[in-house]
N, C-alpha and C. Protein backbone atom coordinates (compact mmCIF):
# COMPACT_ATOMS: atom_id res chain seq x y z
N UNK A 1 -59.07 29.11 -26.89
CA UNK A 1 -58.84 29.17 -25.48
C UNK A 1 -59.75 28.19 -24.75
N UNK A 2 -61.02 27.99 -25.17
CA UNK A 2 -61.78 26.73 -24.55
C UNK A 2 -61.06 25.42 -24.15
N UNK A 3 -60.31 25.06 -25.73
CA UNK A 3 -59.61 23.92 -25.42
C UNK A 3 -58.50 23.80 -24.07
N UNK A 4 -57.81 24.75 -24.05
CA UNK A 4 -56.88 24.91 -23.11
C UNK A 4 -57.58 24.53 -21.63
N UNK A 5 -58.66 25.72 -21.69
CA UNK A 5 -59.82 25.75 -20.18
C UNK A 5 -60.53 23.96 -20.06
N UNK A 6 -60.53 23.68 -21.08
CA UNK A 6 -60.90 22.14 -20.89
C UNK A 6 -60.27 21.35 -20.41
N UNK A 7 -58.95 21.32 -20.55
CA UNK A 7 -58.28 20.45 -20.80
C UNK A 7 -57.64 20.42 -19.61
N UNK A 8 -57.55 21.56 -18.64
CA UNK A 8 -57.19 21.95 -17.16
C UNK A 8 -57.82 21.40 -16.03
N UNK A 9 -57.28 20.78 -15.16
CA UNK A 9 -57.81 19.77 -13.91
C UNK A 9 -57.88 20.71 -12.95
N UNK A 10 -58.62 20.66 -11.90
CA UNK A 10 -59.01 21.61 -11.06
C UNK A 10 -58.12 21.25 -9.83
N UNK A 11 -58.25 22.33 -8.98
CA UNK A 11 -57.45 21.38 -7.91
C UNK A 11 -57.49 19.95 -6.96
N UNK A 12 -58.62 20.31 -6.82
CA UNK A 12 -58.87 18.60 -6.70
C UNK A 12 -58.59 17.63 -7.01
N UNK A 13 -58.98 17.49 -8.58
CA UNK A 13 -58.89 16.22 -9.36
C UNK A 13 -56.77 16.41 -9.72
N UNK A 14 -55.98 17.43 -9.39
CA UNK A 14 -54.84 17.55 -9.31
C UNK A 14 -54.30 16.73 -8.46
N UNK A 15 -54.86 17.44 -7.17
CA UNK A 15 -54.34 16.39 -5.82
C UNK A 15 -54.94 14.96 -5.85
N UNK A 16 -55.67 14.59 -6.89
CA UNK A 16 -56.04 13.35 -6.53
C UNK A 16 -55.32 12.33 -7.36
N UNK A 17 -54.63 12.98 -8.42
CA UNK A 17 -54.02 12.58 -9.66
C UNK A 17 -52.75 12.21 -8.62
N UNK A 18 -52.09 13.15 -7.87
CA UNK A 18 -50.96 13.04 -7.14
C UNK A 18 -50.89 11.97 -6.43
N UNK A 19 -51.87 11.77 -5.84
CA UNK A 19 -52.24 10.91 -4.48
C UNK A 19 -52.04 9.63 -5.22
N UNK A 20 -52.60 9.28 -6.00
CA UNK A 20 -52.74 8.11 -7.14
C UNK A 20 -51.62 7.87 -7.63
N UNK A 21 -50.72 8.48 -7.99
CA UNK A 21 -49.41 8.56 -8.35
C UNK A 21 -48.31 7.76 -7.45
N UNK A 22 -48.41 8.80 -6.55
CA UNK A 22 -48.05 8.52 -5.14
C UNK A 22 -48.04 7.20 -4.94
N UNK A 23 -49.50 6.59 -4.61
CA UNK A 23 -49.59 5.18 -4.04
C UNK A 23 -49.25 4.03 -5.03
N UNK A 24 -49.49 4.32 -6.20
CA UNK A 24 -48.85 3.32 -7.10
C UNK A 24 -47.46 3.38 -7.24
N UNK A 25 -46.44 4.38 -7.21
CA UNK A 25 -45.43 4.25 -7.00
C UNK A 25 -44.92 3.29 -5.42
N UNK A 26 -45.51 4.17 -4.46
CA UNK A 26 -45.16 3.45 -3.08
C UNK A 26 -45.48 1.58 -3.37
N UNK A 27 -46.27 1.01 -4.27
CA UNK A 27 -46.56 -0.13 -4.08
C UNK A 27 -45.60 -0.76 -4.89
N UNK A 28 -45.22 -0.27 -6.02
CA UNK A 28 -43.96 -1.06 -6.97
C UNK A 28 -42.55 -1.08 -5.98
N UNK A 29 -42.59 -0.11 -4.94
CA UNK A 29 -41.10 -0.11 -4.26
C UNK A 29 -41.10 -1.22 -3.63
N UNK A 30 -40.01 -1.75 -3.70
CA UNK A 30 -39.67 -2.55 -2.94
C UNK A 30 -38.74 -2.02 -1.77
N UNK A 31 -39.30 -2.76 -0.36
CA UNK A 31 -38.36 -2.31 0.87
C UNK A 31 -37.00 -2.34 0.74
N UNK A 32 -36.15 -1.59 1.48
CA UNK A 32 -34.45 -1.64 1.11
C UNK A 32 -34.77 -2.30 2.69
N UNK A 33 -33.31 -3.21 2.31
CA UNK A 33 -32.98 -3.91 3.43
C UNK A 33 -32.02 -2.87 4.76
N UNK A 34 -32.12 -3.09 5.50
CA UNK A 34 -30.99 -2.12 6.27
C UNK A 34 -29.18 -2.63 5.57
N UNK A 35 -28.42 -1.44 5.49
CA UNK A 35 -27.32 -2.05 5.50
C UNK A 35 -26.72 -2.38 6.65
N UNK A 36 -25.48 -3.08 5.94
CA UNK A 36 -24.48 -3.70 7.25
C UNK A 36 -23.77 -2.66 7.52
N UNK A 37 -23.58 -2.97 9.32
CA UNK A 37 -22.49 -1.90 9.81
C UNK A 37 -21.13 -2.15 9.08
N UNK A 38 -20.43 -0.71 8.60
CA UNK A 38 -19.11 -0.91 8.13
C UNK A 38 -18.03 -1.68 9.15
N UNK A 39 -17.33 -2.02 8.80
CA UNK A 39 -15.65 -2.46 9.67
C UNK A 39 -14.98 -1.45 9.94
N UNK A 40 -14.80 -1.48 10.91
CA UNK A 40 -13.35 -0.28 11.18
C UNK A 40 -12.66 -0.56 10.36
N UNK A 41 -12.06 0.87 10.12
CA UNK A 41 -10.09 0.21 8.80
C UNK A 41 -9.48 -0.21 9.96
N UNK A 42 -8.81 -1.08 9.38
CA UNK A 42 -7.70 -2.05 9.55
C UNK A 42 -6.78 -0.78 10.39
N UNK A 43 -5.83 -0.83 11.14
CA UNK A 43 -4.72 -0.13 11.24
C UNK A 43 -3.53 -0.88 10.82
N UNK A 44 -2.87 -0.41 10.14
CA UNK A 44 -1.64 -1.33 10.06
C UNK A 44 -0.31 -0.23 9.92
N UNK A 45 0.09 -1.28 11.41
CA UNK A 45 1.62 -1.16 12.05
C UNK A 45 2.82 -1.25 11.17
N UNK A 46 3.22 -0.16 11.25
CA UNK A 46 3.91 0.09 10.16
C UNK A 46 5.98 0.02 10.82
N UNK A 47 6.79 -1.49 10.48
CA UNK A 47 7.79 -1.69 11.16
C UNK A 47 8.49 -0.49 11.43
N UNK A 48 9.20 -0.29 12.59
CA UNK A 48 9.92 0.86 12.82
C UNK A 48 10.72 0.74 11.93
N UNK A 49 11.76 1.76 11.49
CA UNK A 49 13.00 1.93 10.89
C UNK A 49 14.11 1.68 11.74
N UNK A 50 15.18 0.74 11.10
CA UNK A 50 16.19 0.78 11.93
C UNK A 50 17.39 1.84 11.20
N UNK A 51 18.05 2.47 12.44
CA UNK A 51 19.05 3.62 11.71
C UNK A 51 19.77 3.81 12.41
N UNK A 52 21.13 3.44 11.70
CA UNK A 52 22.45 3.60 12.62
C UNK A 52 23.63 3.80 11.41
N UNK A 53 24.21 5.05 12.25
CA UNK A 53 25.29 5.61 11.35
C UNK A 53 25.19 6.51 10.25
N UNK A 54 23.62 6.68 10.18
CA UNK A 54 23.22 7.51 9.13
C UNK A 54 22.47 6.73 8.16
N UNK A 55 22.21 5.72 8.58
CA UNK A 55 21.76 4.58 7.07
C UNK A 55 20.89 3.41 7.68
N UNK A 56 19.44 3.85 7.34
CA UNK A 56 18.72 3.00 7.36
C UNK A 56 18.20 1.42 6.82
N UNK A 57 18.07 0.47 7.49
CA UNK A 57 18.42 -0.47 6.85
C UNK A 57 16.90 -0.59 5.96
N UNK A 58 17.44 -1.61 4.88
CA UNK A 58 16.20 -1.98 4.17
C UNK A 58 15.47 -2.91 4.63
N UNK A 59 13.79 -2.40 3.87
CA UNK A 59 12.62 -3.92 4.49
C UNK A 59 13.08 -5.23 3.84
N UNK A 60 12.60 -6.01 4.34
CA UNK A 60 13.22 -7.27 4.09
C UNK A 60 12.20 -8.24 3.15
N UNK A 61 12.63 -8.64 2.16
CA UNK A 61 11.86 -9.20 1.17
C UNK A 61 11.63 -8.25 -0.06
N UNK A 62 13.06 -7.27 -0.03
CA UNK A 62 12.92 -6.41 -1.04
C UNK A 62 14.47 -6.66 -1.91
N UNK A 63 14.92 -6.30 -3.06
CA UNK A 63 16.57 -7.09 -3.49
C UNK A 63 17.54 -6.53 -2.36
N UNK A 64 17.13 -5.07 -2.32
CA UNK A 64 18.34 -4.43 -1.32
C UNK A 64 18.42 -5.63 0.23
N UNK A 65 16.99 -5.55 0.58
CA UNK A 65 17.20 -6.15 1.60
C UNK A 65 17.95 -7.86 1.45
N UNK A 66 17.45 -8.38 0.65
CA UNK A 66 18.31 -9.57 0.60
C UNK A 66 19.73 -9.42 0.41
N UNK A 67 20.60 -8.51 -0.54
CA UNK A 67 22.01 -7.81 -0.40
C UNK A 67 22.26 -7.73 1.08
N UNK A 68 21.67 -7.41 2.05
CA UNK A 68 22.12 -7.11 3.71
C UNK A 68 21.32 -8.58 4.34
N UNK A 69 20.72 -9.47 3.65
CA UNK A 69 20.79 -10.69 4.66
C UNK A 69 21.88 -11.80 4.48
N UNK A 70 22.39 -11.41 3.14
CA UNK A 70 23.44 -12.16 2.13
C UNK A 70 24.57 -11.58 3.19
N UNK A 71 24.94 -10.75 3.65
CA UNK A 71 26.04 -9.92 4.15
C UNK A 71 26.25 -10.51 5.50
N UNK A 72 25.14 -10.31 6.25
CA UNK A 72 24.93 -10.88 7.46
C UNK A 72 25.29 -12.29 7.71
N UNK A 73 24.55 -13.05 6.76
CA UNK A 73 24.81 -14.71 6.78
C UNK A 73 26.05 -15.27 6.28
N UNK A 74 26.76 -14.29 5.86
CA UNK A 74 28.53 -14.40 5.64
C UNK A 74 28.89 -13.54 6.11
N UNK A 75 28.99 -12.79 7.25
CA UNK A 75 29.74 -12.36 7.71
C UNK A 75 29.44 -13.27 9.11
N UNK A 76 28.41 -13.62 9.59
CA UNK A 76 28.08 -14.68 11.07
C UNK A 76 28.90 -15.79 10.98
N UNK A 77 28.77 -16.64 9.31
CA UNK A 77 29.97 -17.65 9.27
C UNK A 77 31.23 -17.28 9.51
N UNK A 78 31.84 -16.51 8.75
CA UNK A 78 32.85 -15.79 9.04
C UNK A 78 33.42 -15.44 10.14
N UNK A 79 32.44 -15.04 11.00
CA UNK A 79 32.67 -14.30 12.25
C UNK A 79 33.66 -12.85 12.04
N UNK A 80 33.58 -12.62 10.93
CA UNK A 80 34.49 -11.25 10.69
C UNK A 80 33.20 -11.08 9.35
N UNK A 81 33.70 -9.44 8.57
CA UNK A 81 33.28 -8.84 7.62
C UNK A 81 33.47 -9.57 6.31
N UNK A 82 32.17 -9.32 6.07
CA UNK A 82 32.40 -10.59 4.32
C UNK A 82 32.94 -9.77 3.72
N UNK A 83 33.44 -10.91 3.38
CA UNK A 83 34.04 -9.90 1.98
C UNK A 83 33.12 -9.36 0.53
N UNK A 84 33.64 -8.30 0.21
CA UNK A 84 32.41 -8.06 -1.10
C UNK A 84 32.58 -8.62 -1.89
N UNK A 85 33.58 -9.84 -2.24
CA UNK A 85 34.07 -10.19 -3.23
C UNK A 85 32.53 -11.57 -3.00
N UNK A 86 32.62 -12.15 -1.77
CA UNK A 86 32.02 -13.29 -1.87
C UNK A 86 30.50 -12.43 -1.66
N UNK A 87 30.01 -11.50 -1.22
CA UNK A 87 28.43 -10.85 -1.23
C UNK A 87 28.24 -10.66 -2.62
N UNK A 88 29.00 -10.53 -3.44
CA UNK A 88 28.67 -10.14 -4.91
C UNK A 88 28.50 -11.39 -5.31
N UNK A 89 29.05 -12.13 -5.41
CA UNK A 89 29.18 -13.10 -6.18
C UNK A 89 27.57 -14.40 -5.53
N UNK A 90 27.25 -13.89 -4.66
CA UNK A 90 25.90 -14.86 -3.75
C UNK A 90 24.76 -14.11 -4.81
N UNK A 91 24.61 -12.62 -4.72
CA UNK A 91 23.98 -12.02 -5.61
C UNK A 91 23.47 -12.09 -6.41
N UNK A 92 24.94 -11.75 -6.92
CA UNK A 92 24.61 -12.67 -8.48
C UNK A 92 24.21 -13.86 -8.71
N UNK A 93 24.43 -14.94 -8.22
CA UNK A 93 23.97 -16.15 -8.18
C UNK A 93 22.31 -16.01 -8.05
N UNK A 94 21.85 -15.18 -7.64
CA UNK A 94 20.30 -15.12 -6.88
C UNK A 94 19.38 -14.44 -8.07
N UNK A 95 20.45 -13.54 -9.05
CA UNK A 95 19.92 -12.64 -10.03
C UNK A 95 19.31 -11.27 -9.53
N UNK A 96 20.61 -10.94 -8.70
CA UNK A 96 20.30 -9.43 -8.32
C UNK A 96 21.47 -8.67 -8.88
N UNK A 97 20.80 -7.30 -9.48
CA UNK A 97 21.63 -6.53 -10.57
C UNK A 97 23.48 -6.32 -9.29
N UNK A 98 24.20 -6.27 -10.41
CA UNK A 98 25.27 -6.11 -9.44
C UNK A 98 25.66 -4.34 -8.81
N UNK A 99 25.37 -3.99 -9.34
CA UNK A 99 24.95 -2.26 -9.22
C UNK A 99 24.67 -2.19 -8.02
N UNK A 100 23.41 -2.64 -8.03
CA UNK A 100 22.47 -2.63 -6.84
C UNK A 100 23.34 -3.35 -5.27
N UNK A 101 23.71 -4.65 -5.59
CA UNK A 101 24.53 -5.43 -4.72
C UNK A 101 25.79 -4.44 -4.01
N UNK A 102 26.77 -3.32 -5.40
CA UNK A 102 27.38 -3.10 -4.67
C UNK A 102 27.22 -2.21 -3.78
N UNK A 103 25.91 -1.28 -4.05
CA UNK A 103 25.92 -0.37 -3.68
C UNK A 103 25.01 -0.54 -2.19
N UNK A 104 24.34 -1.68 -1.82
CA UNK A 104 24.32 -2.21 -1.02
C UNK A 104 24.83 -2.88 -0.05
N UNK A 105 25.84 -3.22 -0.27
CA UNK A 105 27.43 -3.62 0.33
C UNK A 105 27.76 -2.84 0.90
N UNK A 106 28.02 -1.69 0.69
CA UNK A 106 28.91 -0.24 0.76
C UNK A 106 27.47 0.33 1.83
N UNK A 107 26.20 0.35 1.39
CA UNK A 107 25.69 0.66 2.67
C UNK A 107 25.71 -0.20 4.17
N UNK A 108 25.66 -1.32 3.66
CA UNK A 108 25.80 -2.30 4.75
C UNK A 108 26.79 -2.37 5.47
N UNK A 109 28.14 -2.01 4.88
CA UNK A 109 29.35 -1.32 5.95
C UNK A 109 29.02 -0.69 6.58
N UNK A 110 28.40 1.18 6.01
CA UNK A 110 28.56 2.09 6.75
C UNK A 110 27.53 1.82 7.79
N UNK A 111 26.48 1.19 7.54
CA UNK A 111 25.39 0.39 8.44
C UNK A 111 26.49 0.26 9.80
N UNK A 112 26.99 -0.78 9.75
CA UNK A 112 27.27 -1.37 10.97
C UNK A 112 28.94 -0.94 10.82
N UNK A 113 29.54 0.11 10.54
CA UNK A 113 30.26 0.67 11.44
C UNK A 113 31.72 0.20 10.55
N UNK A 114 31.86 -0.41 9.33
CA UNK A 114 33.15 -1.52 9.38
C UNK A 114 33.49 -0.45 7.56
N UNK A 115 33.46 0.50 7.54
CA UNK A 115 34.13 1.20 6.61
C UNK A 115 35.55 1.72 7.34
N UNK A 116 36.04 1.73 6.27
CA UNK A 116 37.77 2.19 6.45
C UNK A 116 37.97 4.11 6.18
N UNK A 117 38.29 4.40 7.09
CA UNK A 117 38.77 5.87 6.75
C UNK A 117 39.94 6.11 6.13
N UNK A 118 39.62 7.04 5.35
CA UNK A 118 40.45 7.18 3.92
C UNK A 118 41.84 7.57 4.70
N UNK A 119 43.24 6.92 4.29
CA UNK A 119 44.36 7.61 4.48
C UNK A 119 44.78 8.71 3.97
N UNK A 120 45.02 9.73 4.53
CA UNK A 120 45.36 11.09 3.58
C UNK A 120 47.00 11.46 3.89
């Protein structure tokens, strides 16, 4: 038990051990710089939807959407409704699945109004 009682720092030489500790740590730190103020987030405006007839049109720079600029830019020449025969066939030329084209077509009617009601 001596050894133990020896070997024990009093309070003093405790707090002084601390203190010592202490200041040699505080001297290796190096200062932190302040950080930079953050940026606000961004907001970003998100295009309205256009919707008529039940059918929203697509964003543009997407395949669907090129199917309804293909439609548009032959049907303006035209001055009447393209035909799907010639929207398919631009499509395809461009390497857009034809699936997709027709079924884009067929929205792009009901879009703007130029579908045929079924004869019964």
């Amino acid at each position: 038990m001596t050894e133990k009682a020896s070997n024990q720092q009093s309070p003093e030489e405790k707090a002084a051990a601390s203190a010592a500790k202490a200041a040699a740590k505080a001297a290796t730190k190096t200062p932190k710089e302040p950080k930079a103020p953050k940026e606000p987030k961004r907001v970003v405006e998100k295009a309205p939807k256009i919707e008529q007839n039940g059918v929203v049109r697509p964003k543009a720079g997407t395949a669907t959407g090129r199917v309804w600029e293909i439609a548009d830019a032959l049907s303006a020449k035209a001055q009447a409704q393209a035909p799907r025969k010639d929207v398919l066939e631009a499509t395809k030329a461009e390497g857009i699945n034809d699936a997709t084209a027709a079924t884009q077509y067929g929205r792009w009617c009901a879009f703007n109004g130029l579908t045929k009601a079924k004869a019964e």
